[in-house]
Protein backbone atom coordinates (compact mmCIF):
# COMPACT_ATOMS: atom_id res chain seq x y z
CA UNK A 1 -42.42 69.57 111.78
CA UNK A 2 -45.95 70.83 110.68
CA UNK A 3 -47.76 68.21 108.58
CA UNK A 4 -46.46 65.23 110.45
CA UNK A 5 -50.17 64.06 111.51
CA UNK A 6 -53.29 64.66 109.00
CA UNK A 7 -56.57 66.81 110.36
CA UNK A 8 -58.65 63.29 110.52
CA UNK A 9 -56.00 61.55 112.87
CA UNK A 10 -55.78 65.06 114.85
CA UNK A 11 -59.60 64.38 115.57
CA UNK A 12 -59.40 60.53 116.58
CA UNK A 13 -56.77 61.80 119.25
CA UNK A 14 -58.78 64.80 120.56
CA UNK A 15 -62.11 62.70 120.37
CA UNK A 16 -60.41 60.16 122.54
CA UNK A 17 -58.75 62.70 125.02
CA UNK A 18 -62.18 64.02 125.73
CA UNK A 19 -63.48 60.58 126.23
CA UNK A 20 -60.90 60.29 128.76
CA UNK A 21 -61.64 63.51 130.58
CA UNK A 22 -65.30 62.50 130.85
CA UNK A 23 -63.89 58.46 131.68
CA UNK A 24 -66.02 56.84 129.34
CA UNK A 25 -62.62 55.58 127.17
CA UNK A 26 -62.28 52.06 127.67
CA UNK A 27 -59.07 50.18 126.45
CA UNK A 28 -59.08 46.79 124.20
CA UNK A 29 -59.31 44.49 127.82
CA UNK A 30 -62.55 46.63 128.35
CA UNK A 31 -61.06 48.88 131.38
CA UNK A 32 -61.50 52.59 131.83
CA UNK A 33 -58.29 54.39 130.56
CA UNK A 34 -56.63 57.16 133.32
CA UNK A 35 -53.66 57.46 130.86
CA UNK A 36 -53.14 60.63 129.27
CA UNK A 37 -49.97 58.42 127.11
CA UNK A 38 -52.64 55.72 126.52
CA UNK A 39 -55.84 57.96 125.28
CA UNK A 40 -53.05 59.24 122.70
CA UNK A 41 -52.11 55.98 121.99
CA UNK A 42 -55.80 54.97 121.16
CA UNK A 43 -56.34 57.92 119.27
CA UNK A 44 -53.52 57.02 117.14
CA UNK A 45 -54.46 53.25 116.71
CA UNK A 46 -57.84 53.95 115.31
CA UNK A 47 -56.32 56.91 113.06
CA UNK A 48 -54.32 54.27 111.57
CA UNK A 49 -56.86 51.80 110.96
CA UNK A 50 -59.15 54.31 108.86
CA UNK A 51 -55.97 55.11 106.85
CA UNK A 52 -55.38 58.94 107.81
CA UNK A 53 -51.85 59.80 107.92
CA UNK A 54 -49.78 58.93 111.17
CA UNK A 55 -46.40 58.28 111.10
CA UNK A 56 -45.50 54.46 111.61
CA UNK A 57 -44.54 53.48 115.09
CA UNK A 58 -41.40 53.50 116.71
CA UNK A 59 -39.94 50.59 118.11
CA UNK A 60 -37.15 50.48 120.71
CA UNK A 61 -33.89 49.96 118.99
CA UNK A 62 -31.32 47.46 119.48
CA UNK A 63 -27.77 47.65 120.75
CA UNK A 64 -25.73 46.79 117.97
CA UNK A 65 -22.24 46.93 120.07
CA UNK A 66 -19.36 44.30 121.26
CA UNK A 67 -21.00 42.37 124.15
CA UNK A 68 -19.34 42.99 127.62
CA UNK A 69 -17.56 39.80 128.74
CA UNK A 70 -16.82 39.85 132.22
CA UNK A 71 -14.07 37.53 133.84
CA UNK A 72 -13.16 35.88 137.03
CA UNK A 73 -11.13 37.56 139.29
CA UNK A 74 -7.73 35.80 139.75
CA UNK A 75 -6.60 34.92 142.98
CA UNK A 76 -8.10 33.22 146.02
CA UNK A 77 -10.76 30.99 144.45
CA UNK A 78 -13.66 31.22 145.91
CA UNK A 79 -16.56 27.70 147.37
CA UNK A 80 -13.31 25.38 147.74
CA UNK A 81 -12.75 23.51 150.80
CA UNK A 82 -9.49 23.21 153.13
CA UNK A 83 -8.61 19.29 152.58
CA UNK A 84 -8.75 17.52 156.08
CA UNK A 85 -5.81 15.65 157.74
């Protein structure tokens, strides 16, 4: 899978790794990134906007199955009151 990422994205990534390390990587809200996942992340973002070649992101998929009806139990029913005499 060599070639997936292009040397200029490889950079942002690193650049913002070792921002990280020395803590000076802030996210968009302005607070100091501890993430390793979120340095990448930024890295990644600003590759993109500069154009280099990154793969597009992934998005979480959705289940595309029957949905699971679930029924009553039969029987005893259940919140009803004994009638009074």
């Amino acid at each position: 899978m060599a070639g997936k990422y292009s040397k200029g994205a490889q950079r942002k990534v690193k650049k913002a790794m070792e921002e990280r390390k020395k803590g000076t990587l802030k996210s968009g809200s302005g607070r100091k990134v501890k993430s390793r996942k979120q340095a990448i992340a930024i890295g990644l973002s600003e590759a993109r906007r500069e154009g280099k070649k990154v793969p597009k992101k992934t998005t979480s998929k959705k289940k595309t199955g029957k949905k699971k009806t679930t029924r009553k139990k039969s029987g005893r029913k259940t919140g009803r009151r004994k009638a009074s005499r």
